[in-house]
Protein backbone atom coordinates (compact mmCIF):
# COMPACT_ATOMS: atom_id res chain seq x y z
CA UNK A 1 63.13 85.35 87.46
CA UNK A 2 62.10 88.63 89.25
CA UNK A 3 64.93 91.36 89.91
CA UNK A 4 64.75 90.01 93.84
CA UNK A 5 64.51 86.22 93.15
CA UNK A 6 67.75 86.67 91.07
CA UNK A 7 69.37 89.12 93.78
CA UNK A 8 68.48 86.48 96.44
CA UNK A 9 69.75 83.10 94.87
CA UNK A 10 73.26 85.33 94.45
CA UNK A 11 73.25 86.04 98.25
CA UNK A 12 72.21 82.78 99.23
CA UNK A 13 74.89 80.91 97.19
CA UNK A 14 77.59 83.78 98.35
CA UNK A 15 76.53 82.90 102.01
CA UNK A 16 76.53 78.75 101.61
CA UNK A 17 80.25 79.06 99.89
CA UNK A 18 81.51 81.58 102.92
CA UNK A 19 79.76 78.83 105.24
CA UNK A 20 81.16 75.89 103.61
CA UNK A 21 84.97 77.46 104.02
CA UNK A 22 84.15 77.80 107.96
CA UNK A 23 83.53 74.21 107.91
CA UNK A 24 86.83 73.35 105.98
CA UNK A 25 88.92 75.73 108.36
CA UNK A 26 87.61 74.46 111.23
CA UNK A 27 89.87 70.59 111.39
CA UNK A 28 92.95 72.80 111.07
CA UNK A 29 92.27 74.28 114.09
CA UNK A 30 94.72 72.77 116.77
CA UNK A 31 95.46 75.29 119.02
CA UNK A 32 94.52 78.96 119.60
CA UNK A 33 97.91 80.11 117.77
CA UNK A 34 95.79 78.61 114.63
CA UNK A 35 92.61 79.86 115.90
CA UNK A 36 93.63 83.66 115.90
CA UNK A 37 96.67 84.14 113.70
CA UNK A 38 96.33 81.22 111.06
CA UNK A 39 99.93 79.27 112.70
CA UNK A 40 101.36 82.37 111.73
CA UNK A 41 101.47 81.23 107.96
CA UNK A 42 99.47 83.46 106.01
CA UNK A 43 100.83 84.66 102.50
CA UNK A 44 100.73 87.76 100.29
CA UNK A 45 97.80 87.36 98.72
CA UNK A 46 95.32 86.44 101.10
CA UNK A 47 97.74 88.83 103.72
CA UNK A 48 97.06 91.82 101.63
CA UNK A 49 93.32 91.24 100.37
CA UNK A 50 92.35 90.04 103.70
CA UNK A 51 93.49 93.56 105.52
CA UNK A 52 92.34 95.68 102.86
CA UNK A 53 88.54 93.87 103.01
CA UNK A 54 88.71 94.46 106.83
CA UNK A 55 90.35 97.78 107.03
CA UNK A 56 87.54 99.25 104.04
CA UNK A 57 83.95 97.79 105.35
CA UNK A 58 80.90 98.97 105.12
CA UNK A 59 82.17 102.78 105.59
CA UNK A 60 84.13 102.58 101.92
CA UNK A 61 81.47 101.33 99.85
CA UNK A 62 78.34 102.70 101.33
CA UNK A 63 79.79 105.43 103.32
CA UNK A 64 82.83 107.02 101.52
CA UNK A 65 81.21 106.88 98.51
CA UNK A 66 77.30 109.02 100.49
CA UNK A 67 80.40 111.17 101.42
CA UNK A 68 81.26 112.02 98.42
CA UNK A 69 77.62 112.06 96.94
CA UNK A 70 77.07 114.83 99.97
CA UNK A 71 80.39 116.52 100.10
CA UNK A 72 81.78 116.72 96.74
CA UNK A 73 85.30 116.97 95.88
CA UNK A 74 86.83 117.56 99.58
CA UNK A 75 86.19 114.03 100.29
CA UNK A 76 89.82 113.23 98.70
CA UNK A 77 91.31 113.99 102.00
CA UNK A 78 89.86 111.53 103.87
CA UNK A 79 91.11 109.24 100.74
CA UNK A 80 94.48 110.40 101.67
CA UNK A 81 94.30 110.23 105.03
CA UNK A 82 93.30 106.53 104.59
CA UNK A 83 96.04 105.50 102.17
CA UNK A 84 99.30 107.06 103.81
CA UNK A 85 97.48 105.60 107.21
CA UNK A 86 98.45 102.14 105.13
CA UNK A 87 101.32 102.65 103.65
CA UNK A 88 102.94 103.58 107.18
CA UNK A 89 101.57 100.84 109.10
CA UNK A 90 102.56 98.58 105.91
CA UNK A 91 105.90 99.53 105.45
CA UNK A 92 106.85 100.63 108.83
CA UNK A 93 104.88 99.42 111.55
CA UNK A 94 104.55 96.24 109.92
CA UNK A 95 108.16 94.94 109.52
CA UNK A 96 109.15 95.69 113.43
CA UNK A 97 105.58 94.17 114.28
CA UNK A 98 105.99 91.20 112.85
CA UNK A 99 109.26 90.58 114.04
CA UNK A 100 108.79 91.33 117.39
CA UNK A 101 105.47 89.58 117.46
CA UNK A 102 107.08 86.21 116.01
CA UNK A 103 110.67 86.52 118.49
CA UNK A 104 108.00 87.18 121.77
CA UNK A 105 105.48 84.83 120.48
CA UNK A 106 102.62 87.26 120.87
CA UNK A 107 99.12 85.65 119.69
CA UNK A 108 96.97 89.25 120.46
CA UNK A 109 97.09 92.29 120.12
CA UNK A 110 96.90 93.12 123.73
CA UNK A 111 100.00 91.03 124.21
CA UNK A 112 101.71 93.66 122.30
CA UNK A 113 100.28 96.05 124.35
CA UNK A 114 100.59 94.81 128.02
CA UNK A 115 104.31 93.39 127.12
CA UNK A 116 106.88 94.21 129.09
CA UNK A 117 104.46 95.16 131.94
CA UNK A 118 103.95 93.37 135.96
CA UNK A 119 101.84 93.16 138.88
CA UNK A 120 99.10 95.55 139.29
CA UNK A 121 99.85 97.94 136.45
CA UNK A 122 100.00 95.22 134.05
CA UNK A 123 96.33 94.16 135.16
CA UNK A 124 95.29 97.67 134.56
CA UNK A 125 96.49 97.92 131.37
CA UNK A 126 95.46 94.78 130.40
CA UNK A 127 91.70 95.19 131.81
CA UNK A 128 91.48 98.95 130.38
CA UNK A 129 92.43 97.86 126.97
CA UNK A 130 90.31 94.85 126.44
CA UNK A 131 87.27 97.04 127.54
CA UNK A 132 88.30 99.75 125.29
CA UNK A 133 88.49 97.33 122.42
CA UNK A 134 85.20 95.24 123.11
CA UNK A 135 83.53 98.77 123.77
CA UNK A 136 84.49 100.51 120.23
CA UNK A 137 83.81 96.81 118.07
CA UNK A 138 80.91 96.41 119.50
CA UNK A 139 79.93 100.07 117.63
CA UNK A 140 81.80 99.32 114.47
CA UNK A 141 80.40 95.98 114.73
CA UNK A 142 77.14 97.32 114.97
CA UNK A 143 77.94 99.74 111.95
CA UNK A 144 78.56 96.62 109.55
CA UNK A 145 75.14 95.59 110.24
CA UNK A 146 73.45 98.27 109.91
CA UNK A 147 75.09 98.12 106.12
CA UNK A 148 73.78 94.50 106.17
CA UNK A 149 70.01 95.56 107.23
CA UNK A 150 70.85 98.44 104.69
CA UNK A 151 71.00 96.24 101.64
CA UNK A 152 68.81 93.71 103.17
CA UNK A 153 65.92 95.65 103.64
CA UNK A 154 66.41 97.86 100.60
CA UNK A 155 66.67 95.57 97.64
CA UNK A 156 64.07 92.53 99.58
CA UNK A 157 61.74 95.18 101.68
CA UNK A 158 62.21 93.31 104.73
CA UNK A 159 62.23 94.75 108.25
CA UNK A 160 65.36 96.79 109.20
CA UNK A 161 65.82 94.15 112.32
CA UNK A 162 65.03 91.20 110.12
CA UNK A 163 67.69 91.92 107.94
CA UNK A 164 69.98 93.08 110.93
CA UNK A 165 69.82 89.77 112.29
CA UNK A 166 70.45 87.67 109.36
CA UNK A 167 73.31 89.39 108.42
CA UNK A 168 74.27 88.99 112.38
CA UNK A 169 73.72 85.23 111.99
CA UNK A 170 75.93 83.92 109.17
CA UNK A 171 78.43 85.94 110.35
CA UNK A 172 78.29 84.51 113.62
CA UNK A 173 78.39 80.46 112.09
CA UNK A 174 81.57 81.14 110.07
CA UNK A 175 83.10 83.18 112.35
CA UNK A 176 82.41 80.14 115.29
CA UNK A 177 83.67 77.71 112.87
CA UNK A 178 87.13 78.47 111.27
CA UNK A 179 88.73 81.49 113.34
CA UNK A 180 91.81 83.39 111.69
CA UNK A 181 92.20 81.31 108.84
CA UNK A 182 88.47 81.23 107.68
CA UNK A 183 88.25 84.57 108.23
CA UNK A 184 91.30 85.52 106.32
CA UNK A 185 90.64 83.14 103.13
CA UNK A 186 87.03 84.35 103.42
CA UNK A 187 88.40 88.02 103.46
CA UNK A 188 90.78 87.43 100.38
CA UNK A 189 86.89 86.54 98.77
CA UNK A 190 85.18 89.01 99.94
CA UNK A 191 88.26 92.00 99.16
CA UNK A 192 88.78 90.80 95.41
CA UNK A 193 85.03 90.88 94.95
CA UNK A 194 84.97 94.58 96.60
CA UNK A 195 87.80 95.50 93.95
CA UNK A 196 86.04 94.39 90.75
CA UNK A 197 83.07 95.87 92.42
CA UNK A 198 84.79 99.52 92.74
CA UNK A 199 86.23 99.18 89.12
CA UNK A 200 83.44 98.13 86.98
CA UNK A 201 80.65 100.10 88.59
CA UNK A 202 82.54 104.10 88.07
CA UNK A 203 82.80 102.81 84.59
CA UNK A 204 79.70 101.66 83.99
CA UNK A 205 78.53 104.70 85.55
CA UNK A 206 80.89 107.27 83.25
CA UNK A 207 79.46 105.07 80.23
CA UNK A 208 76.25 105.88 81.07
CA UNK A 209 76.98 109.69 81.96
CA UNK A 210 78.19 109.79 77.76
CA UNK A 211 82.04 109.58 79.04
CA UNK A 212 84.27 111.34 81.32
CA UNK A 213 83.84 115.06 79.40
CA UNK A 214 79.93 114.53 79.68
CA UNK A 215 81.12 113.93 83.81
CA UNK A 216 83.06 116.78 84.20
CA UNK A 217 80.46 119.07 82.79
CA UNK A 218 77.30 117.77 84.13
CA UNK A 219 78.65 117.93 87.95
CA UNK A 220 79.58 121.69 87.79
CA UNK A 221 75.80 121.83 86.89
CA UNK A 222 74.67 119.78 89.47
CA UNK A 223 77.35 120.74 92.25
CA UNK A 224 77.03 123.44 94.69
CA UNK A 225 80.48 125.59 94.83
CA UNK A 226 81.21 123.84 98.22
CA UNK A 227 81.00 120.75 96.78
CA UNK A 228 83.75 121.08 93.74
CA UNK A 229 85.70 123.14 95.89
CA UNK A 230 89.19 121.04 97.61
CA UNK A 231 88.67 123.05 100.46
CA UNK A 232 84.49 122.45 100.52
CA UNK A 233 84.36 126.33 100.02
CA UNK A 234 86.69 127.12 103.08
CA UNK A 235 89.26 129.48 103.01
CA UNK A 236 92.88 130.26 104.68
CA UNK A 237 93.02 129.35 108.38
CA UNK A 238 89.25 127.24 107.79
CA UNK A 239 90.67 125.49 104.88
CA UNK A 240 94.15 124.07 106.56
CA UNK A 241 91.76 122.91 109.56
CA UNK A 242 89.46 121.06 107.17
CA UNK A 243 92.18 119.47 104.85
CA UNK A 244 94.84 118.76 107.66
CA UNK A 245 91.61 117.28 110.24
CA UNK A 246 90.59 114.93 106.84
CA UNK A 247 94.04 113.59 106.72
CA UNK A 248 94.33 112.99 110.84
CA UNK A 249 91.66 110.41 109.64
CA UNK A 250 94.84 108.05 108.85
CA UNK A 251 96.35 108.29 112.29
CA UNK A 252 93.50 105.74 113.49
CA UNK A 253 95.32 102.95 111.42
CA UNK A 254 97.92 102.20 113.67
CA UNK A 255 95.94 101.59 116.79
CA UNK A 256 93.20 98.94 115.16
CA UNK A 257 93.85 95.89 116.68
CA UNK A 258 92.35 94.08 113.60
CA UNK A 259 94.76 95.11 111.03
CA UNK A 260 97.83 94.94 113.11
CA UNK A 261 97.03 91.19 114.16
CA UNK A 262 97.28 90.98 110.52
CA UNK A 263 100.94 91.64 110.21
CA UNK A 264 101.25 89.18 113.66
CA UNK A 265 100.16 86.36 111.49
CA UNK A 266 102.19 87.25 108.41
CA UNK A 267 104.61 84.74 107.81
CA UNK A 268 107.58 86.21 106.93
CA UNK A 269 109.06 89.68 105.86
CA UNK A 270 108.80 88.71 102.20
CA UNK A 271 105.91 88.01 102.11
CA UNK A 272 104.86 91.50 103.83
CA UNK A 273 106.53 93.78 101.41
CA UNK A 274 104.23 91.53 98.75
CA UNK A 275 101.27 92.29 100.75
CA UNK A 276 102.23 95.93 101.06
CA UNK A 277 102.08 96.47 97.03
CA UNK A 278 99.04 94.68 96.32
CA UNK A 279 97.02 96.97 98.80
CA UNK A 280 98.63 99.45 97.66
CA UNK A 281 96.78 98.66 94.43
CA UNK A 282 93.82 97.49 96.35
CA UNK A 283 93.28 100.83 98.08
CA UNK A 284 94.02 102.75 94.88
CA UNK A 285 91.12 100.83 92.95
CA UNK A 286 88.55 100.39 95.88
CA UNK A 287 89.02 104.03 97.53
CA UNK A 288 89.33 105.97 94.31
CA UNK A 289 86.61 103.93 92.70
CA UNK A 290 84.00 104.85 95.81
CA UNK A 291 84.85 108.52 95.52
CA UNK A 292 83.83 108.74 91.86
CA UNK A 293 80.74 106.47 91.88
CA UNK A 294 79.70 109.09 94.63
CA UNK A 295 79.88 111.80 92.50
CA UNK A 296 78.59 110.31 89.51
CA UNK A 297 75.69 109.42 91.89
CA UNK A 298 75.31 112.94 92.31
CA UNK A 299 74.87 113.66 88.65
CA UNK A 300 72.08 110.44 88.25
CA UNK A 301 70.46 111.22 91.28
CA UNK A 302 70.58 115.12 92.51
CA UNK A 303 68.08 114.10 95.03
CA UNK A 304 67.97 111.14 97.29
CA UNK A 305 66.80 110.57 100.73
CA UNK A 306 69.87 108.57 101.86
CA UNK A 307 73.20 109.40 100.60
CA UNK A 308 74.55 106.26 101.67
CA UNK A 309 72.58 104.11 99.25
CA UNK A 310 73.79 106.04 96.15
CA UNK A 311 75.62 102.82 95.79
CA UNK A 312 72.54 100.37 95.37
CA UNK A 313 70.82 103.79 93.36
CA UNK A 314 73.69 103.13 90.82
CA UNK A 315 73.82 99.66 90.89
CA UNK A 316 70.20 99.35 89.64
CA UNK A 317 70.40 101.78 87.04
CA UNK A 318 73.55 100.67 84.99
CA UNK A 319 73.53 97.38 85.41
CA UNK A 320 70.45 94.28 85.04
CA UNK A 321 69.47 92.48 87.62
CA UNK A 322 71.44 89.08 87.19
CA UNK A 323 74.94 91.48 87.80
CA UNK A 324 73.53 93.92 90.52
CA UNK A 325 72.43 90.60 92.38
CA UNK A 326 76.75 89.82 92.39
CA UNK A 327 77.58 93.57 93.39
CA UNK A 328 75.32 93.29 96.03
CA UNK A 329 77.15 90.66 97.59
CA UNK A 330 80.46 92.73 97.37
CA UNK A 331 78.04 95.37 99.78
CA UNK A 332 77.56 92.19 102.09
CA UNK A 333 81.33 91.33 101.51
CA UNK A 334 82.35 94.74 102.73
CA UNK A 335 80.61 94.53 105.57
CA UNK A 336 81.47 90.70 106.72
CA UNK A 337 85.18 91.31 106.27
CA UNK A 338 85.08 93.47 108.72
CA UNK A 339 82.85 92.17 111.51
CA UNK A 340 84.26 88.80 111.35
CA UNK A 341 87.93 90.33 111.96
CA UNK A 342 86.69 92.26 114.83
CA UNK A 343 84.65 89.36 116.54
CA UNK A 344 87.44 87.58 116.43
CA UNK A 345 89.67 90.06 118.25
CA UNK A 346 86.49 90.13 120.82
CA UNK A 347 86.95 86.32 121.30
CA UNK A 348 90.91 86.70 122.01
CA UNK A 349 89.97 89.56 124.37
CA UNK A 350 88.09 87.66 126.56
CA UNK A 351 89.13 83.84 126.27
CA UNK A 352 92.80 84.53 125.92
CA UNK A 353 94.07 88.41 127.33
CA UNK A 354 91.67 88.36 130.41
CA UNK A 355 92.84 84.58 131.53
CA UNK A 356 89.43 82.80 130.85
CA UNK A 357 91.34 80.11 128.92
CA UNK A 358 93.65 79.43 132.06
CA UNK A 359 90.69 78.85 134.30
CA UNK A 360 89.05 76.65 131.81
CA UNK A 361 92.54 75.34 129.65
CA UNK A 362 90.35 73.03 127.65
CA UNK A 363 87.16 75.50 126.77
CA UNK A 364 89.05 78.24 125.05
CA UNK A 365 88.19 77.69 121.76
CA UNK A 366 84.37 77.07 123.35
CA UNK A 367 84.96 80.70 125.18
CA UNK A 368 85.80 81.85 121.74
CA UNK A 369 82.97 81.03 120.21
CA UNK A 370 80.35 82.07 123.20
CA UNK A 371 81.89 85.66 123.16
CA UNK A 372 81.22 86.09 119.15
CA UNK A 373 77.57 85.30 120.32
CA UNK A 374 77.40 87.78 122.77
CA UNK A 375 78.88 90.41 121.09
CA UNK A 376 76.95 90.06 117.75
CA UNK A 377 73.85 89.82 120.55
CA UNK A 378 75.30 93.68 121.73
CA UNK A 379 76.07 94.79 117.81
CA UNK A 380 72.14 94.59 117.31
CA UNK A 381 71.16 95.91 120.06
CA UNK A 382 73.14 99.17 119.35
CA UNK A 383 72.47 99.02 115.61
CA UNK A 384 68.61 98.96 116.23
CA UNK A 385 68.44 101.02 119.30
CA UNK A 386 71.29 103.90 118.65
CA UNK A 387 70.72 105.84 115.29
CA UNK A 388 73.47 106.99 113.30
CA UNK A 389 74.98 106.74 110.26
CA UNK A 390 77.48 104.47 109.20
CA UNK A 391 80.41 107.10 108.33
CA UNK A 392 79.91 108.06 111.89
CA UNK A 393 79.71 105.25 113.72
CA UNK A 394 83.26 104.23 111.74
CA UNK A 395 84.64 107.13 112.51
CA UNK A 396 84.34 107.50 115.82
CA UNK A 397 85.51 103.55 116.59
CA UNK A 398 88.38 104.26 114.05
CA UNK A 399 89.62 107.30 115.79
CA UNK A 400 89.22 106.24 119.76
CA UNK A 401 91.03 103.05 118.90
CA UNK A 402 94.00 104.54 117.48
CA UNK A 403 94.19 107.40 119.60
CA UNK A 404 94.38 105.18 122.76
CA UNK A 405 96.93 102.64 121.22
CA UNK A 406 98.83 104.29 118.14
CA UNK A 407 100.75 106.04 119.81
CA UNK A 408 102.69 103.02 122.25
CA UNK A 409 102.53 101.09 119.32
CA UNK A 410 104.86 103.47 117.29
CA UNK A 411 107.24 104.49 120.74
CA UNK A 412 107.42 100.90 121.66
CA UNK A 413 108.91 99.92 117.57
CA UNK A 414 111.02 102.84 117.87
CA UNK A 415 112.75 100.71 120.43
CA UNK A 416 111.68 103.06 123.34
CA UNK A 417 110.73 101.63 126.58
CA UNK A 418 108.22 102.67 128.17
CA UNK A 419 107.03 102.48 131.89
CA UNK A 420 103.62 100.57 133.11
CA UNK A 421 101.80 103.63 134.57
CA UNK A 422 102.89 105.83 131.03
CA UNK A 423 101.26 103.19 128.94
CA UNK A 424 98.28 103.34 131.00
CA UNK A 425 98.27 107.34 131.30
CA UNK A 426 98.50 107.37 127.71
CA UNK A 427 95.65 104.53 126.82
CA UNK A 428 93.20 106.48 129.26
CA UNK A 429 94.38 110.06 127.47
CA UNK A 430 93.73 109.40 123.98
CA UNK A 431 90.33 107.21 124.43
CA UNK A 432 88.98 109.54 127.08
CA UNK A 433 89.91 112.50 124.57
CA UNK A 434 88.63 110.92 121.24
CA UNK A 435 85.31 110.24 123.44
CA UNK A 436 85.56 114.19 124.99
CA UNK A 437 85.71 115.73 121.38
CA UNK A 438 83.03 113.43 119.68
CA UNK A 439 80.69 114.95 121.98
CA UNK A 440 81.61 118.33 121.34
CA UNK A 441 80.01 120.29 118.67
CA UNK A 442 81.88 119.76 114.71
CA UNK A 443 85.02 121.57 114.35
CA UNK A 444 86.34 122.49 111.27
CA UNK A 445 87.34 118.61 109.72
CA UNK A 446 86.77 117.92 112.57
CA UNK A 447 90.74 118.45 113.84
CA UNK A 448 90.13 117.97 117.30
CA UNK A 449 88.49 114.88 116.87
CA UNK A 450 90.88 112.93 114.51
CA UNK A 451 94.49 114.36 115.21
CA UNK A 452 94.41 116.09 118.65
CA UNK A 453 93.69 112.78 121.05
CA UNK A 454 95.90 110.91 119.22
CA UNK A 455 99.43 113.74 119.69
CA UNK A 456 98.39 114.23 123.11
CA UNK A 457 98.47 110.42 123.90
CA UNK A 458 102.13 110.79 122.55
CA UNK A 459 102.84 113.57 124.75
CA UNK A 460 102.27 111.74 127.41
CA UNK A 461 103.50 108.78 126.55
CA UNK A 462 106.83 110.36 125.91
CA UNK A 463 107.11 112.67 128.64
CA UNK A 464 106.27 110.13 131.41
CA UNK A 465 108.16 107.10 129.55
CA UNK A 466 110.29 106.39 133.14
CA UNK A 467 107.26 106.23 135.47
């Protein structure tokens, strides 16, 4: 068989087994409780895999590790950033999450966010943060398949918007068929294969390199000073603004409405702590792995046209066909983990926070499925139609969501209360700011950007908490 016949039976048979789990998922679907949190019985295992899958995407595989292929060494503190982002939302925000989410009976996200709230304001809030979320998925969304078309079109030569919308498509049938629990057993796949993916291909790579000396020497020749530089060559004042702006990147965790359903559906506090050390683990070997397959990109291929397809550049020169065929897969797995856990939130936006499901009590789980359709339908559009790259497209999602609902999330665990027209002040602050600053010209790590929406959200949270 040809290097592309082999890749493609892989995919196909990786797509049919993700399909046929939609189709077992979908008789233990009673109610919408088991539609978007699983009955609230989710374990360790697939807990922990199935948030580190979604919370990683396309951005760690394909983009962290072109970041570190462009940028060099510097890239650690977006690593960083990323893992204390988890370990606080693991082993603070998720505790007092899932407790109050299980006592109140909370099935969304936005629940959690419009709780506590009446009348008019609670409308506001409720309509400004479902648009907010269906506005930033339907980017990142779009940013998982423009990973798909990525690998699609590089490794089978098809059209970018062939590939888009195949990728687009089986997402969209096992999504439609087995909600939370589908996507969360699909998700434990899908991360495990991402781990093994992120251990065995640095090695590989080092093995071909001659060993980790033969690394070490051979990027100082390759590498610009910049790029084996902590500080990417700043210095003083230019280098705190770079590292500490890296970092802010972990601030975004606590406002994604598809990792902290996952604690919501968590079944019990046990079984969170569990969770929390196995992604621990997770993030060690899947972050740390990205970085250095990056730069031992670098060292195999000093010149590519796309940094963020060092991965499949790698993949095809260590190992044969038969293996890169199953690594591929983990590209594909990356990205599905993601958009399915996002299209999902979509669906609860619309059938369940904005009151569809009351007008039409037995449709919701039809609503569901219609809204998935539409906003895959929107995901293309902007993937084919907007150019950018996937780090950025991430990004910017990642940071706009957190800025506009970190910061209630941690004030309102505190135990804080907090009045209706504060929440909403501080929703419309940190969006409209993490929007404001993307447009302005790159600051140094882009500080503004990642860390300053997000404190002055806070602010104003805080100061206004009574009104």
């Amino acid at each position: 068989m040809t290097y592309t016949a082999i890749v493609m039976v892989t995919v196909i048979v990786y797509m049919a087994a993700l399909i046929g789990i939609g189709f077992w998922a979908k008789s233990r679907n009673d109610n919408t409780e088991d539609f978007f949190l699983g009955g609230r019985k989710i374990g360790p295992i697939v807990g922990a895999l199935s948030y580190s899958a979604s919370a990683a995407s396309a951005w760690t595989l394909l983009g962290l590790s072109g970041a570190a292929y462009l940028f060099g060494v510097s890239v650690i503190w977006v690593v960083l950033g990323s893992f204390l982002g988890m370990l606080i939302a693991y082993f603070w925000i998720g505790p007092r999450l899932l407790d109050f989410s299980h006592r109140q009976k909370l099935i969304t996200f936005t629940d959690f966010i419009t709780f506590g709230s009446t009348g008019p304001s609670r409308v506001a809030i409720l309509i400004l943060s479902s648009a907010i979320i269906l506005f930033c998925f339907s980017t990142y969304v779009a940013s998982q398949f423009q990973g798909a078309g990525s690998a699609f079109s590089l490794i089978f030569e098809w059209p970018m918007y062939s590939s888009v919308m195949i990728g687009g498509a089986v997402i969209m049938i096992y999504s439609f068929l087995g909600g939370f629990l589908a996507i969360s057993i699909t998700d434990t796949i899908q991360g495990f294969l991402m781990a093994v993916t992120a251990l065995l291909l640095p090695v590989f790579g080092l093995i071909e390199l001659g060993g980790p000396s033969n690394f070490v020497d051979a990027l100082r020749q390759v590498s610009s000073p910049e790029q084996i530089s902590l500080s990417a060559g700043n210095v003083g004042l230019m280098a705190v603004g770079m590292i500490v702006g890296s970092i802010c990147i972990g601030v975004g965790t606590f406002g994604q409405p598809h990792l902290m359903v996952r604690f919501m559906a968590i079944r019990d506090q046990k079984s969170l702590f569990e969770a929390g050390y196995i992604t621990i683990v997770w993030y060690f070997i899947v972050f740390g792995g990205m970085c250095l397959l990056g730069l031992i990109g670098h060292i195999l291929f000093p010149v590519i046209d796309d940094p963020e397809l060092i991965f499949f550049a790698v993949t095809e020169r260590v190992f044969p066909p038969a293996f890169a065929g199953i690594l591929l897969a983990s590209v594909l797995s990356a990205i599905m983990s993601t958009a399915d856990s996002q299209l999902l939130v979509c669906a609860s936006t619309i059938s369940h926070d904005l009151g569809l499901s009351r007008r039409f009590p037995s449709k919701e789980l039809f609503i569901s499925r219609v809204t998935i359709a539409v906003i895959i339908v929107i995901a293309i559009a902007i993937t084919l139609s907007v150019p950018s790259s996937i780090f950025d497209r991430v990004v910017f999602s990642w940071v706009a969501l957190g800025s506009a609902f970190g910061p209630l999330v941690f004030v309102r665990l505190f135990g804080i209360k907090c009045g209706s027209y504060s929440v909403l002040m501080s929703i419309t602050t940190g969006f409209g700011l993490a929007v404001s600053f993307s447009l302005l010209p790159n600051t140094i790590g882009d500080i503004l950007e990642r860390g300053m929406p997000f404190l002055l959200a806070l602010f104003v949270l805080l100061i206004f908490r009574k009104s």
